[in-house]
Protein backbone atom coordinates (compact mmCIF):
# COMPACT_ATOMS: atom_id res chain seq x y z
CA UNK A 1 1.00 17.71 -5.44
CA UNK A 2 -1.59 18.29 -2.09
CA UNK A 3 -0.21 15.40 -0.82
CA UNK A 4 -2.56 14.55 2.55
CA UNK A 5 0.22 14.21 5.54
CA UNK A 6 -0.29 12.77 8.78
CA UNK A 7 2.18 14.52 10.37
CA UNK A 8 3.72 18.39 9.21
CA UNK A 9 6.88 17.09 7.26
CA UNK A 10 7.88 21.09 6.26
CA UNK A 11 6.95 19.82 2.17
CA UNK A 12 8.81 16.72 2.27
CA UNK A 13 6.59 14.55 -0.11
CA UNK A 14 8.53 11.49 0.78
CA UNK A 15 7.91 11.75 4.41
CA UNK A 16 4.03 12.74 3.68
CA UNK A 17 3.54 9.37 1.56
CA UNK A 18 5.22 7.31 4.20
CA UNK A 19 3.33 8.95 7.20
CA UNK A 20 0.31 8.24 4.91
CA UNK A 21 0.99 5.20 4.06
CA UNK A 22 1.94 3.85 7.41
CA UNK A 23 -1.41 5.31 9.04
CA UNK A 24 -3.38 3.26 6.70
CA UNK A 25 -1.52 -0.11 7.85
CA UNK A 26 -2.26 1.13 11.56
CA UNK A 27 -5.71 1.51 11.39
CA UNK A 28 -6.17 -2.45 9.17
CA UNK A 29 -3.79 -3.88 12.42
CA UNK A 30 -5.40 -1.73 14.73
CA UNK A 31 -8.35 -2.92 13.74
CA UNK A 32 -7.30 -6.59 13.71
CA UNK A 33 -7.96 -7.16 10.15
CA UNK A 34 -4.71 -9.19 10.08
CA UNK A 35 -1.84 -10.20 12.34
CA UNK A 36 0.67 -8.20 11.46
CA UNK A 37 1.48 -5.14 8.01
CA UNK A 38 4.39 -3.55 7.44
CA UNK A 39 5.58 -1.12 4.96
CA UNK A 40 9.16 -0.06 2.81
CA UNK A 41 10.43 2.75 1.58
CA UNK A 42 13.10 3.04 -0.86
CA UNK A 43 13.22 6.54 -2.80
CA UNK A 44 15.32 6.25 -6.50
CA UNK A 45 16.60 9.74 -6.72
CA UNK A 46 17.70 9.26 -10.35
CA UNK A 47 14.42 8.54 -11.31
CA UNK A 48 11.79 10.61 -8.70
CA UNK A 49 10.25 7.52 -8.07
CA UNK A 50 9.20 6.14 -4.33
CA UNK A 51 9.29 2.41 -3.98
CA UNK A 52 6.80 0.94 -1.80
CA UNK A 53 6.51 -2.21 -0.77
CA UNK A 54 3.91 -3.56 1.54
CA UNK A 55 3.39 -6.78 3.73
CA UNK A 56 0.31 -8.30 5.15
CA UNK A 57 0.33 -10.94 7.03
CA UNK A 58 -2.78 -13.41 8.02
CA UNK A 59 -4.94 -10.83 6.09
CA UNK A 60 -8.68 -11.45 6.75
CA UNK A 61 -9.19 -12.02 3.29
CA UNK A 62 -6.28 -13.93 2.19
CA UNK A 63 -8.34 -17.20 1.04
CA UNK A 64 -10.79 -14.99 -1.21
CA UNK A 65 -7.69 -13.22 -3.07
CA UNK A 66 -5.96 -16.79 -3.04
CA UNK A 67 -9.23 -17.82 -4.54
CA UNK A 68 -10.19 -14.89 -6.88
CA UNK A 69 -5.98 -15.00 -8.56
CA UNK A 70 -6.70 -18.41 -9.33
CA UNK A 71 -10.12 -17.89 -11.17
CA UNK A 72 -7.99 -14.63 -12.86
CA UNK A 73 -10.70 -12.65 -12.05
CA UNK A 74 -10.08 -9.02 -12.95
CA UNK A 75 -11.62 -7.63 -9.89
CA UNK A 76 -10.02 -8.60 -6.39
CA UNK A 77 -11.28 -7.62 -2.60
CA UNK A 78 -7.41 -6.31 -1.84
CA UNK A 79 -8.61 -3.80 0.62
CA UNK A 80 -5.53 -2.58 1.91
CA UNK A 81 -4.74 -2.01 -2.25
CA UNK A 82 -7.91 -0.26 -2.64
CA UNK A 83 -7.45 1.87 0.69
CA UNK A 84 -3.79 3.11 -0.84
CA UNK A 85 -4.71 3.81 -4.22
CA UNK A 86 -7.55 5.98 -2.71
CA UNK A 87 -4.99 8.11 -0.57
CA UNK A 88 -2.87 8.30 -3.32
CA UNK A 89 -5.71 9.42 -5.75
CA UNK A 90 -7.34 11.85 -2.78
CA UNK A 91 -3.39 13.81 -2.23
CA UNK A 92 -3.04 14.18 -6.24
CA UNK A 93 -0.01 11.29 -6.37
CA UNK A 94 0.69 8.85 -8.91
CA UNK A 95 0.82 5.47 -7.93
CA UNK A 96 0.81 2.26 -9.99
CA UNK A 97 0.78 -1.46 -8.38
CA UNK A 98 4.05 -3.10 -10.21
CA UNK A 99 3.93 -6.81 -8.16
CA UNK A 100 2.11 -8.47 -6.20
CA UNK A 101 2.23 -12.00 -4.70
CA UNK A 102 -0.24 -14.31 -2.42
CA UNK A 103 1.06 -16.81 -0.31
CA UNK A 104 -0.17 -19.03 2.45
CA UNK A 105 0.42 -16.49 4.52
CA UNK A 106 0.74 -13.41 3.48
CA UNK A 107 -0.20 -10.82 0.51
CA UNK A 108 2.51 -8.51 -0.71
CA UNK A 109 2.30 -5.70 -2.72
CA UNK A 110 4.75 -3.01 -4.29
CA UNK A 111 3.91 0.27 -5.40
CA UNK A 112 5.36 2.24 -7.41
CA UNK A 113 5.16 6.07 -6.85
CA UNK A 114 6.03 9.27 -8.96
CA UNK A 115 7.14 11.87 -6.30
């Protein structure tokens, strides 16, 4: 893979996702899209798969994906989905969405990643 790192992580592609990954969730907090993001990490050895799991809380568009789940609508404005799946695509990594869930409060996704 070409992953795109952040940060020189000597060919760790681990490391380069999560650097990756956690850059993207800066810039949508530094930019105050939402009150607070956080990522996970959990690497399955046995299988080469990362596990991803991201948190977004107070998203700016939490009542439009709240309102677009309901209507099932095939196409939803999950920017911080669409913002992954484009770094993932750009560094040659495959990534598929396995869950996600919409709260109140919050949108959480998890990703799951062949290494």
């Amino acid at each position: 893979h070409g992953h795109l790192c952040a940060i020189d992580v000597d060919g760790d592609s681990t490391a380069c996702i999560e650097s990756g990954v956690r850059s993207i969730i800066d810039v949508f907090k530094a930019q105050g899209f939402c009150l607070n993001a956080t990522a996970s990490f959990e690497r399955d050895d046995a299988s080469g798969e990362l596990l991803i799991a991201t948190s977004m809380e107070g998203p700016a568009n939490l009542w439009s994906m709240q309102t677009l789940t309901k209507k099932k609508s095939v196409i939803l404005n999950d920017y911080l989905a669409l913002a992954m799946a484009a770094y993932f695509k750009e560094s040659g990594t495959r990534a598929v969405i396995v869950n996600q869930t919409i709260s109140n409060v919050a949108l959480k996704t998890k990703w799951k990643v062949d290494l």
